[in-house]
Structure formats: C-alpha cells, structure tokens
Protein backbone atom coordinates (compact mmCIF):
# COMPACT_ATOMS: atom_id res chain seq x y z
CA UNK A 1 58.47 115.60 48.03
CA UNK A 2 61.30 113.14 48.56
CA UNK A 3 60.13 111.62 45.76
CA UNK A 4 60.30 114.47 43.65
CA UNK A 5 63.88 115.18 45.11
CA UNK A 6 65.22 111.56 44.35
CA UNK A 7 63.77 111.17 40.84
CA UNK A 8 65.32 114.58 40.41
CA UNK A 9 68.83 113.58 41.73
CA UNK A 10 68.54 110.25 39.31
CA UNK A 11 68.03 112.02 36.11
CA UNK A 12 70.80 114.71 36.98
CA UNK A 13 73.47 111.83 37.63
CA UNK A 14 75.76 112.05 35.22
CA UNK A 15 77.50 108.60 36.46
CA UNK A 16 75.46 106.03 34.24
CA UNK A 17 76.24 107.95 31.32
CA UNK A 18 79.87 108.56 32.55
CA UNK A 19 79.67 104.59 32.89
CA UNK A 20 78.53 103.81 29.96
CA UNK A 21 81.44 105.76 28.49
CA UNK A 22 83.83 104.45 30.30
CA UNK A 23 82.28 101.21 29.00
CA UNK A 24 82.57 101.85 25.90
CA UNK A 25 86.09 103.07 25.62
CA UNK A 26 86.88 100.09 27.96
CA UNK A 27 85.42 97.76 25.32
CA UNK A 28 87.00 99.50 22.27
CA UNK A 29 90.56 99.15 24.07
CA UNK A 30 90.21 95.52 24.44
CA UNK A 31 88.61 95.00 21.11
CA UNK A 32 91.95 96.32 19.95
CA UNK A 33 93.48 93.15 21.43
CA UNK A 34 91.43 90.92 19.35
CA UNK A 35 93.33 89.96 15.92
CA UNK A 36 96.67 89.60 18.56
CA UNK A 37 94.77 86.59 20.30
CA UNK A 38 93.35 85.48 16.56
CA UNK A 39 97.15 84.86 15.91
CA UNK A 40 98.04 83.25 18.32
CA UNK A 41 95.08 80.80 18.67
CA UNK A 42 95.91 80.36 14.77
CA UNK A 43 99.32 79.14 16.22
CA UNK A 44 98.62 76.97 18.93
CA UNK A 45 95.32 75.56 17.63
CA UNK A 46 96.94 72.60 15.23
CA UNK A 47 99.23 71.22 18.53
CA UNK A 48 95.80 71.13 20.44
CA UNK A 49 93.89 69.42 17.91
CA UNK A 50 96.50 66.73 17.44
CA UNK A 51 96.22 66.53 21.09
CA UNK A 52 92.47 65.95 21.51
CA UNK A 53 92.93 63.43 18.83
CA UNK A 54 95.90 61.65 20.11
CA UNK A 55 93.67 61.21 23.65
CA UNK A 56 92.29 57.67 24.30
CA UNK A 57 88.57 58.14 25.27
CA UNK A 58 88.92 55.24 27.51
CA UNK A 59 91.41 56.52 29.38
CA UNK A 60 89.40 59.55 30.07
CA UNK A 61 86.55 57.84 30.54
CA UNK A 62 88.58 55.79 33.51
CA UNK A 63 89.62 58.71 35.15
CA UNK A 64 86.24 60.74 35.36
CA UNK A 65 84.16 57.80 36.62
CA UNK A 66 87.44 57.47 39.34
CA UNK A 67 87.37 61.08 40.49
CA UNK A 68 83.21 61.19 40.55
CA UNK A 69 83.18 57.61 42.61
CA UNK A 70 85.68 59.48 45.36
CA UNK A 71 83.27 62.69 45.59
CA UNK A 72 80.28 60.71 45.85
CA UNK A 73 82.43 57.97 48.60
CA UNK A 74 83.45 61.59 50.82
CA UNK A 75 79.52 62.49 51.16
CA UNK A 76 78.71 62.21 54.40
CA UNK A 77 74.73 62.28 54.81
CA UNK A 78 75.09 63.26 58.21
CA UNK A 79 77.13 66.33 57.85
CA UNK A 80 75.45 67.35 54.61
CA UNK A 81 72.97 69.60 56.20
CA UNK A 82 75.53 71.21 58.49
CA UNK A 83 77.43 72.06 54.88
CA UNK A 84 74.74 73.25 52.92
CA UNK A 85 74.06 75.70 56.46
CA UNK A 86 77.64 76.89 56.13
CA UNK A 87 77.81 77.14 52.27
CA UNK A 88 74.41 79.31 52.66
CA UNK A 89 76.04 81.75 55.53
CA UNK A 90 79.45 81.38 53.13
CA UNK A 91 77.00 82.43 50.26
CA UNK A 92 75.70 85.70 51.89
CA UNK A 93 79.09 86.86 52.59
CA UNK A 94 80.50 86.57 49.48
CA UNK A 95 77.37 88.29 48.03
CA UNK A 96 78.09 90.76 50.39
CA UNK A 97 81.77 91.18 49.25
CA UNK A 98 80.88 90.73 46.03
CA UNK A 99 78.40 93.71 45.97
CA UNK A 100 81.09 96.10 47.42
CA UNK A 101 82.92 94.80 44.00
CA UNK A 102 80.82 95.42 42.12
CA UNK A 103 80.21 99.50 43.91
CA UNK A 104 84.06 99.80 43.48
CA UNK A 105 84.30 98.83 40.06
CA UNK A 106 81.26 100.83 38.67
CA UNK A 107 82.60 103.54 40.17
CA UNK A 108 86.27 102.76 38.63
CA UNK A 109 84.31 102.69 35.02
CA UNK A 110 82.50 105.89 35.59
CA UNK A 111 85.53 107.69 36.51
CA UNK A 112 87.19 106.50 33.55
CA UNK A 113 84.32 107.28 31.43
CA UNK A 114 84.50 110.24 32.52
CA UNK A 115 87.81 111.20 31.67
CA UNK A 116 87.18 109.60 28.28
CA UNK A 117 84.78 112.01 27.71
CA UNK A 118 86.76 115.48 29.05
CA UNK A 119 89.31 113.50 26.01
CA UNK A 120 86.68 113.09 23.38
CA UNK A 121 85.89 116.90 24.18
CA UNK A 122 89.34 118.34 24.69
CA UNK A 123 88.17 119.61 28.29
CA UNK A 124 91.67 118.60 29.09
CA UNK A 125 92.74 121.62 27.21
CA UNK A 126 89.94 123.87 28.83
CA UNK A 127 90.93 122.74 32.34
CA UNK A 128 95.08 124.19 31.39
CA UNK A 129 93.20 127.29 30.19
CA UNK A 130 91.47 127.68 33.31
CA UNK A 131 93.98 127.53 35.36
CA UNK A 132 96.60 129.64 33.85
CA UNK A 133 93.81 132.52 33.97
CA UNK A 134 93.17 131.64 37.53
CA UNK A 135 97.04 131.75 38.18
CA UNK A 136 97.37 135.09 35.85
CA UNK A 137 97.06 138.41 37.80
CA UNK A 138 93.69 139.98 36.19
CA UNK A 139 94.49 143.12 34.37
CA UNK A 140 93.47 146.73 35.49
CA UNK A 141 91.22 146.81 32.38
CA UNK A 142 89.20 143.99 33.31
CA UNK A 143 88.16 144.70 36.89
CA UNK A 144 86.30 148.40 35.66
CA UNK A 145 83.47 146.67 33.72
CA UNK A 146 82.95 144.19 36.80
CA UNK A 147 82.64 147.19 39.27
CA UNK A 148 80.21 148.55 36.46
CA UNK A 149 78.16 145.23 36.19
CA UNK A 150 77.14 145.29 39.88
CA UNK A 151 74.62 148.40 39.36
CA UNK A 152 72.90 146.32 36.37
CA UNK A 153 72.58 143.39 38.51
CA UNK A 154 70.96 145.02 42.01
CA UNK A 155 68.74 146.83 39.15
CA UNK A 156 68.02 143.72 37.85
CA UNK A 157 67.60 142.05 41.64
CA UNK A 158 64.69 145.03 42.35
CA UNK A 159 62.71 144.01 39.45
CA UNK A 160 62.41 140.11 40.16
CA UNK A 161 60.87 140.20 44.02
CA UNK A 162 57.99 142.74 42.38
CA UNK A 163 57.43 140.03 39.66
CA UNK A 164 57.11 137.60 42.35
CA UNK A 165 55.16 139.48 44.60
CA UNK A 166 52.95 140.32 42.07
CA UNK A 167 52.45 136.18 40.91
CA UNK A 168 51.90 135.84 44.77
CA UNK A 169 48.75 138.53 45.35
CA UNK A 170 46.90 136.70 42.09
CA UNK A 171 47.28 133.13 43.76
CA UNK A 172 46.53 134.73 46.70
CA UNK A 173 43.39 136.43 45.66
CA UNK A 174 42.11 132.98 43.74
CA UNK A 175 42.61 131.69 47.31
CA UNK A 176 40.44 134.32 48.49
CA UNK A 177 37.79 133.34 45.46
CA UNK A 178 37.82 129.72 46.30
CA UNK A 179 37.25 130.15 49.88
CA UNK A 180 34.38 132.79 49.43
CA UNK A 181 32.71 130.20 47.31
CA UNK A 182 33.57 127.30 49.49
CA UNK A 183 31.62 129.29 52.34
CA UNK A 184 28.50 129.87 50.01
C-alpha cells in the first residue's frame, strides 16, 4: 500500500513539470543574452589572437615545466596517504553541501516555473479576480440559491450510501459463494 501511495504522490507532483518550466523560461531568458556576448567576443577576439600569436612557445614551455617540477618537489610520500584521507572526508562534505544545493536550487527553478506558467496562463489575472470577490460583500441574491442547493445535495448524499451498500451485499455474497465452495 505504501507503494501504491508513493507512486501516487510522484505522478501528482506537479514540481518536475513546474521545473521543467521554470527551465525553460530560465533558458529562453539567457538565450536572449546570446548575440550581446557574440558582439563583444567579435570585439575582443582580434587583440586575443594577436596575443596568442605574439607568445613565445618557449617561454611557456619554461614556465609550465617550472611550476609542474615545484608540485611534484612539495609531494611528500609520507603525508600523501594522510591527504588523500582528508581530501576523501573533505569530499563527502562537500557532496553533502553540494546536495543541499542542488535541493535549494531545484526548488528555486520550480517555483519560478511555476510562476511562469500562472504568466503563460494569465492566472495572475484569475488570482486579482478571486480576491476582489472574496473581499466583495456577496449580494442578497446570491445566498437564496445556496440555501436552496443544500436540499439537492443531502438528496443526493441519501442516494450514494444505498449504491454502496448495495456494491457491498454482491461482494459480500460472492464471498459467501467462494467460501461455500472452498468448504465442498
């Protein structure tokens, strides 16, 4: 049964589809941003070129072996497997942290997909119409057919339990059947 109830609860979520809204409208907003940061890497791309080409590869060469010849002079073999213990413990944490991130900011994108969505629909404009009647004082007109409304629904309350009772005594009497014929 808990099954039943969680599969349930996963397919009624609206938050992965409120997500992927959110997404969506995230990635159309920043794909909006796109020919501004064409332009400029239009405008600064000849002063790089010129310079990558004005670099001596030597010179780079010399530096790199340098800095890679000072890492590999600060190993310590001793003290390596005390590091890679602490980097591990180091690496759980920030897994840790990171997956509380991660919660934060999927929620963050839902809720914003969600409002994207009350925009694309213009629930906005609902939600102002909903509460101005809430705020409105209900006319005299309006509260007549209510008090008429409530015989309907008790009339309409008797008839389900008979329908139900009804459903019961049949699955009750196959029960019957089956157990006369178990005892056979």
């Amino acid at each position: 049964m808990a099954i039943a109830d969680d599969l349930k609860k996963t397919l009624t979520d609206p938050t992965p589809l409120y997500f992927a809204a959110g997404t969506a409208d995230l990635a159309v907003q920043q794909a909006k941003k796109v020919p501004e940061l064409i332009e400029q890497l239009r405008a600064e791309a000849p002063a790089r070129i010129e310079a990558v080409k004005n670099t001596d590869p030597k010179a780079v060469q010399e530096a790199l072996t340098a800095k890679v010849a000072e890492v590999f002079g600060a190993i310590d073999p001793k003290k390596l497997g005390e590091t890679a213990q602490d980097l591990a413990l180091r690496g759980v944490g920030v897994a840790a942290e990171y997956a509380v991130r991660a919660k934060e900011t999927y929620d963050k994108v839902a809720e914003h997909g969600e409002q994207a969505v009350r925009t694309w629909r213009g629930e906005f404009s609902e939600e102002i119409v909903d509460i101005a009647v809430a705020v409105e004082p209900a006319p005299e007109a309006a509260a007549e057919p209510a008090a008429d409304s409530e015989p309907v629904a008790e009339a309409a309350g008797e008839d389900k339990p008979v329908a139900k009772k009804s459903t019961a005594r049949r699955t009750s009497a196959k029960k019957a059947a089956v157990t006369a014929d178990d005892a056979s």
